[in-house]
Protein backbone atom coordinates (compact mmCIF):
# COMPACT_ATOMS: atom_id res chain seq x y z
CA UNK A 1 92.72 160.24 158.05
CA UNK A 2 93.10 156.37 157.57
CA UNK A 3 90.16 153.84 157.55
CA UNK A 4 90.30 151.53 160.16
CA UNK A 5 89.42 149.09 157.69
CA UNK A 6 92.66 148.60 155.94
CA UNK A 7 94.96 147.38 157.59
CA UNK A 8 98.21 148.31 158.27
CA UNK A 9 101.81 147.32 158.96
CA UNK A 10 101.55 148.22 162.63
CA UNK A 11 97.89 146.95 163.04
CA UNK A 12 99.18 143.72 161.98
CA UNK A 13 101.34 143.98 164.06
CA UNK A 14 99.27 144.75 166.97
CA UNK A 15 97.09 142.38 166.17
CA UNK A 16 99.89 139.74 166.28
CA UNK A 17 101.02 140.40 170.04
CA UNK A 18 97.35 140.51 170.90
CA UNK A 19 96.43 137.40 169.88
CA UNK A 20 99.84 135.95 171.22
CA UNK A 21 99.14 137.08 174.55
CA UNK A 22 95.90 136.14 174.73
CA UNK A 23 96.38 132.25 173.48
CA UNK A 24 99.22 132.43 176.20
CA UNK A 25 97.03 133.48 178.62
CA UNK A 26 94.35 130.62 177.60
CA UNK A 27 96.43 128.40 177.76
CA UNK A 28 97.85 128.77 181.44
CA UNK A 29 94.35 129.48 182.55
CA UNK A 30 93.02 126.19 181.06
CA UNK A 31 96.16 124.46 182.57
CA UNK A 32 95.33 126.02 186.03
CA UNK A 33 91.55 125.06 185.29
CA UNK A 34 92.38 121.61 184.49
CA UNK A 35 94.60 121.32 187.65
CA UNK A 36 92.23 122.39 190.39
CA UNK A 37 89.83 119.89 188.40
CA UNK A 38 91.80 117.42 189.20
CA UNK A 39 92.35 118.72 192.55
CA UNK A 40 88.86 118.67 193.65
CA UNK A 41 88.08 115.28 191.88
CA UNK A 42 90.72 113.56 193.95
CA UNK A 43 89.75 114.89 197.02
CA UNK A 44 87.25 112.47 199.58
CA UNK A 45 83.66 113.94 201.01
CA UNK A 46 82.90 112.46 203.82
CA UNK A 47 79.10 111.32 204.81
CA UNK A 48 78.60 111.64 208.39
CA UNK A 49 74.85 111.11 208.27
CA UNK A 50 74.00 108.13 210.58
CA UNK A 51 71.98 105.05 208.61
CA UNK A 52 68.63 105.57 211.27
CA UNK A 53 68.13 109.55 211.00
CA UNK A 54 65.18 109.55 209.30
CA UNK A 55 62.49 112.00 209.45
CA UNK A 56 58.72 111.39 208.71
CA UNK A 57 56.75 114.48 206.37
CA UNK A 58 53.16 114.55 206.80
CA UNK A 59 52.14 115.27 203.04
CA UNK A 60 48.34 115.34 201.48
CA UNK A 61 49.80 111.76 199.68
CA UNK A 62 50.64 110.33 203.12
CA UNK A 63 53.77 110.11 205.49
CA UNK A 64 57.16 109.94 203.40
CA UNK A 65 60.55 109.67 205.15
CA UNK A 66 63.05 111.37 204.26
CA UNK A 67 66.75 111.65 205.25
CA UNK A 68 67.80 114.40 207.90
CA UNK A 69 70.45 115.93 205.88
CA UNK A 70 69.32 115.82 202.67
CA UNK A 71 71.55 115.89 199.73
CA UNK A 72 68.77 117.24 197.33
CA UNK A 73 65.19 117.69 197.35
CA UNK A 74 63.20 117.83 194.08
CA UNK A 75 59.51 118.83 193.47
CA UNK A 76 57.41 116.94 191.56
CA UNK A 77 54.57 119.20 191.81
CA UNK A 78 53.41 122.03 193.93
């Protein structure tokens, strides 16, 4: 029985092609990566939210306005 330890003409080997493959493989998928990166950076978002639509909150604080379409919505404390 070998140890798997030692290596070995043909795990050398192996281990070659592996490693081969798999920098390929990298490679094109951090090429692909990169390009749909740029893809989506290019592209435009439109904002179709009007510059009036406002909404008022009722909070313990007071009334705050807010937009109606929110983009995000953080809390401070709850």
């Amino acid at each position: 029985m070998t140890s798997l330890l030692l290596p070995t003409a043909d795990t050398d080997a192996e281990f070659a092609r592996i490693t081969a493959a798999l920098t390929r493989r990298g490679f094109l998928g951090a090429g692909a990566l990169a390009g749909i990166g740029l893809l989506t950076a290019c592209g435009t978002s439109s904002s179709e939210s009007a510059e009036g639509s406002m909404r008022t909150i009722n909070t313990a604080l007071g009334q705050v306005e807010v937009p109606t379409n929110p983009q995000r919505v953080v809390s401070a404390d709850y």
